[in-house]
Protein backbone atom coordinates (compact mmCIF):
# COMPACT_ATOMS: atom_id res chain seq x y z
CA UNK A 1 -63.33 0.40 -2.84
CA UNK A 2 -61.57 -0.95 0.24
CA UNK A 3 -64.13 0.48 2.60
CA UNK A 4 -66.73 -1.18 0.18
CA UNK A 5 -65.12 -4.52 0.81
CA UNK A 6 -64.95 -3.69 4.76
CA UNK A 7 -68.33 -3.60 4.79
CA UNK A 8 -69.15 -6.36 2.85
CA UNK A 9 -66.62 -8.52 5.27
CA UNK A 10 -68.66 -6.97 8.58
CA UNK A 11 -71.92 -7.32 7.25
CA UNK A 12 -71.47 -11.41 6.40
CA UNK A 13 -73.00 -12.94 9.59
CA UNK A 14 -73.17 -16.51 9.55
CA UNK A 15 -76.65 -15.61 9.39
CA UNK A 16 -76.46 -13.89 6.41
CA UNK A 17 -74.37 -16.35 4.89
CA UNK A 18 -76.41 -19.14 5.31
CA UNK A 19 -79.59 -17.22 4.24
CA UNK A 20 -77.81 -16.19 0.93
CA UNK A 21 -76.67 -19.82 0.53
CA UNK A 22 -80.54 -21.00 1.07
CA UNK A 23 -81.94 -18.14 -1.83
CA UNK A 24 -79.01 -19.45 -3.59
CA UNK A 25 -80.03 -23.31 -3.28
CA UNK A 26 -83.61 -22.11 -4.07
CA UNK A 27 -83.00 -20.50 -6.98
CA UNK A 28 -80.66 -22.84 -8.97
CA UNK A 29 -83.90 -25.48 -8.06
CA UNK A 30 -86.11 -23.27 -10.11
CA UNK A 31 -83.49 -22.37 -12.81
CA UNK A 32 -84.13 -22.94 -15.86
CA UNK A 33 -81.02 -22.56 -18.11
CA UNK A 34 -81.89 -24.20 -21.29
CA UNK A 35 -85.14 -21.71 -21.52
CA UNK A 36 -83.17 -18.78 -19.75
CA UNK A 37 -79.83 -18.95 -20.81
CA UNK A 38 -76.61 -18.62 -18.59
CA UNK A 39 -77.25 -14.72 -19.05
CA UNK A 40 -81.05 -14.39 -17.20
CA UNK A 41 -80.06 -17.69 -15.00
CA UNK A 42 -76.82 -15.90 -13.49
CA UNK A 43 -79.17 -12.49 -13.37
CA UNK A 44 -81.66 -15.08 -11.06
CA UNK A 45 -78.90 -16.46 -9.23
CA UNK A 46 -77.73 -13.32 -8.37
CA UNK A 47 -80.94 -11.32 -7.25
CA UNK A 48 -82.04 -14.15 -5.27
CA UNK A 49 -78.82 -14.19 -2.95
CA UNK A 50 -79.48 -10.55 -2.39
CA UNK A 51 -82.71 -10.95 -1.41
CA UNK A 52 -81.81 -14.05 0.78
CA UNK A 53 -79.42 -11.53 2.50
CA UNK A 54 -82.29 -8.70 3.34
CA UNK A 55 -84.40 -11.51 4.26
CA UNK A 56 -81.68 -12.76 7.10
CA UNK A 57 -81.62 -9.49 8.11
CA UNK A 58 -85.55 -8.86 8.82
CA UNK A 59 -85.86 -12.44 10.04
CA UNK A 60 -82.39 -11.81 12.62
CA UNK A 61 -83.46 -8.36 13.41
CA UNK A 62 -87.59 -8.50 13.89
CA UNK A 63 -88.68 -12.55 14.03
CA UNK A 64 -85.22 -12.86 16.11
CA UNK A 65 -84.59 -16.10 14.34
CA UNK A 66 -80.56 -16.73 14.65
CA UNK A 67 -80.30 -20.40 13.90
CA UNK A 68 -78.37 -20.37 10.64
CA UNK A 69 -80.36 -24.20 9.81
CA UNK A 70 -83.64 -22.22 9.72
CA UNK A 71 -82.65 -19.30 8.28
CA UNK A 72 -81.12 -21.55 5.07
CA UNK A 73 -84.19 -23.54 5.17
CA UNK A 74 -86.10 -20.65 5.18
CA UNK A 75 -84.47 -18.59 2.28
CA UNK A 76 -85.11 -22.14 -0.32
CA UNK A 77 -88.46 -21.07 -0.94
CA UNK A 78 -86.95 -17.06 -1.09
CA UNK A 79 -85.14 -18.08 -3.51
CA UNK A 80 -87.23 -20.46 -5.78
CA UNK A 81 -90.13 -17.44 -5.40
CA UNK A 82 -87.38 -14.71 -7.05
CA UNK A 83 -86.93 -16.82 -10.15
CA UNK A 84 -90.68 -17.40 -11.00
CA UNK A 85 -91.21 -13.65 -9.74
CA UNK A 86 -88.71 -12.64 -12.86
CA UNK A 87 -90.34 -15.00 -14.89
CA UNK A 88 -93.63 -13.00 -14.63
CA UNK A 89 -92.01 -9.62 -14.86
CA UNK A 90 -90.36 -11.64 -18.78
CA UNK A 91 -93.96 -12.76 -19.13
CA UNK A 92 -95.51 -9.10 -18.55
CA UNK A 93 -92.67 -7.31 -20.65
CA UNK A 94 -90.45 -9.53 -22.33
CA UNK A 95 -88.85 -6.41 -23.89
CA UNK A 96 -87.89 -4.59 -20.89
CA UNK A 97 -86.54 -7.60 -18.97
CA UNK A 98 -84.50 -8.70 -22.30
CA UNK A 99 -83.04 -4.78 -21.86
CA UNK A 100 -82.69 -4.92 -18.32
CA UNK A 101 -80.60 -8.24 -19.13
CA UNK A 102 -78.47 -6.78 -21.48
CA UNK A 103 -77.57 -4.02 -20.32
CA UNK A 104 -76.90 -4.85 -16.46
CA UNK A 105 -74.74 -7.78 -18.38
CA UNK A 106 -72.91 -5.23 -20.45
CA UNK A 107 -72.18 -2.85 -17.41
CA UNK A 108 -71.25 -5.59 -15.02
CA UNK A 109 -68.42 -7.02 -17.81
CA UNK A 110 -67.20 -3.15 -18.59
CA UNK A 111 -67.05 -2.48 -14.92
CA UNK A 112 -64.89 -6.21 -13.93
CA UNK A 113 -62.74 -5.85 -16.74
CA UNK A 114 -62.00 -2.51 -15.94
CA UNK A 115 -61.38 -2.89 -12.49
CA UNK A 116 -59.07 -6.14 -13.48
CA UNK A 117 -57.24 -3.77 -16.03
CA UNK A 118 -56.89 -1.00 -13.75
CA UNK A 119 -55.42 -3.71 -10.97
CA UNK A 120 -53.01 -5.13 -13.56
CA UNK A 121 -52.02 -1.67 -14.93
CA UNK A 122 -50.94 -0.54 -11.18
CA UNK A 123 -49.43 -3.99 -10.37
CA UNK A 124 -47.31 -3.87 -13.62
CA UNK A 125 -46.80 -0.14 -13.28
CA UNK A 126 -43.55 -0.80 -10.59
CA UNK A 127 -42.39 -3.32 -12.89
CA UNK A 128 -39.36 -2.38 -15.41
CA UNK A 129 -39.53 -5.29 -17.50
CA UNK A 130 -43.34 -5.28 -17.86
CA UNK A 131 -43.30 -1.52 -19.22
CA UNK A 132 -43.71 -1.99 -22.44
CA UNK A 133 -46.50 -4.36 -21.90
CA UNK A 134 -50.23 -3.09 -23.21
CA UNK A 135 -53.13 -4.71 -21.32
CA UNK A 136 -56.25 -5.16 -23.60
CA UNK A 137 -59.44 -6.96 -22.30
């Protein structure tokens, strides 16, 4: 996990930054949370940051475009493009991306809480008075 977080901390060019802030920008434009829900708007959110991060990284590395204004300005649209590209994907299949939904929101709670409990468990592990202590998420 620590190299995980190494990586994420050397990969995180202003650059990439910026063009994750622009998909991010873009896509809470074209949110729509009252049709959505926090659930699929999050899900939107989310995607479209990661996509404004590859998209820093094949404008930086083949269009050689390093100006972090452009890049941000660039990545709105990115971002505004993801959302209505999952809102065709709902259209198409409304089934599979209500699974999809679900179950990447399931896993991604089981796998924070664990982590969290896990953290807790080791921090309160060297503790005496905390011993008898049971963590339940």
């Amino acid at each position: 996990m620590d190299e995980f977080g190494m990586t994420l901390v050397l990969q995180s060019t202003p650059q990439t930054v910026f063009s994750m802030l622009g998909a991010l920008v873009g896509s809470l434009i074209s949110a729509d949370v009252k049709r959505y829900g926090w659930r699929l708007t999050i899900l939107f959110t989310i995607v479209a940051s990661v996509v404004g991060g590859a998209m820093s990284e094949y404008l930086v590395n083949e269009k050689n475009i390093v100006q972090i204004w452009v890049l941000f300005a660039l990545n709105v649209p990115t971002g505004m493009v993801v959302g209505t590209t999952l809102d065709v994907i709902r259209i198409a299949s409304p089934r599979m991306i209500e699974k999809l939904v679900n179950t990447v929101g399931d896993n991604t709670v089981n796998i924070v809480s664990n982590a969290v409990k896990n953290k807790l468990e080791s921090v309160l592990e060297g503790c005496p008075l905390m011993s008898p202590l049971t963590i339940t998420i």
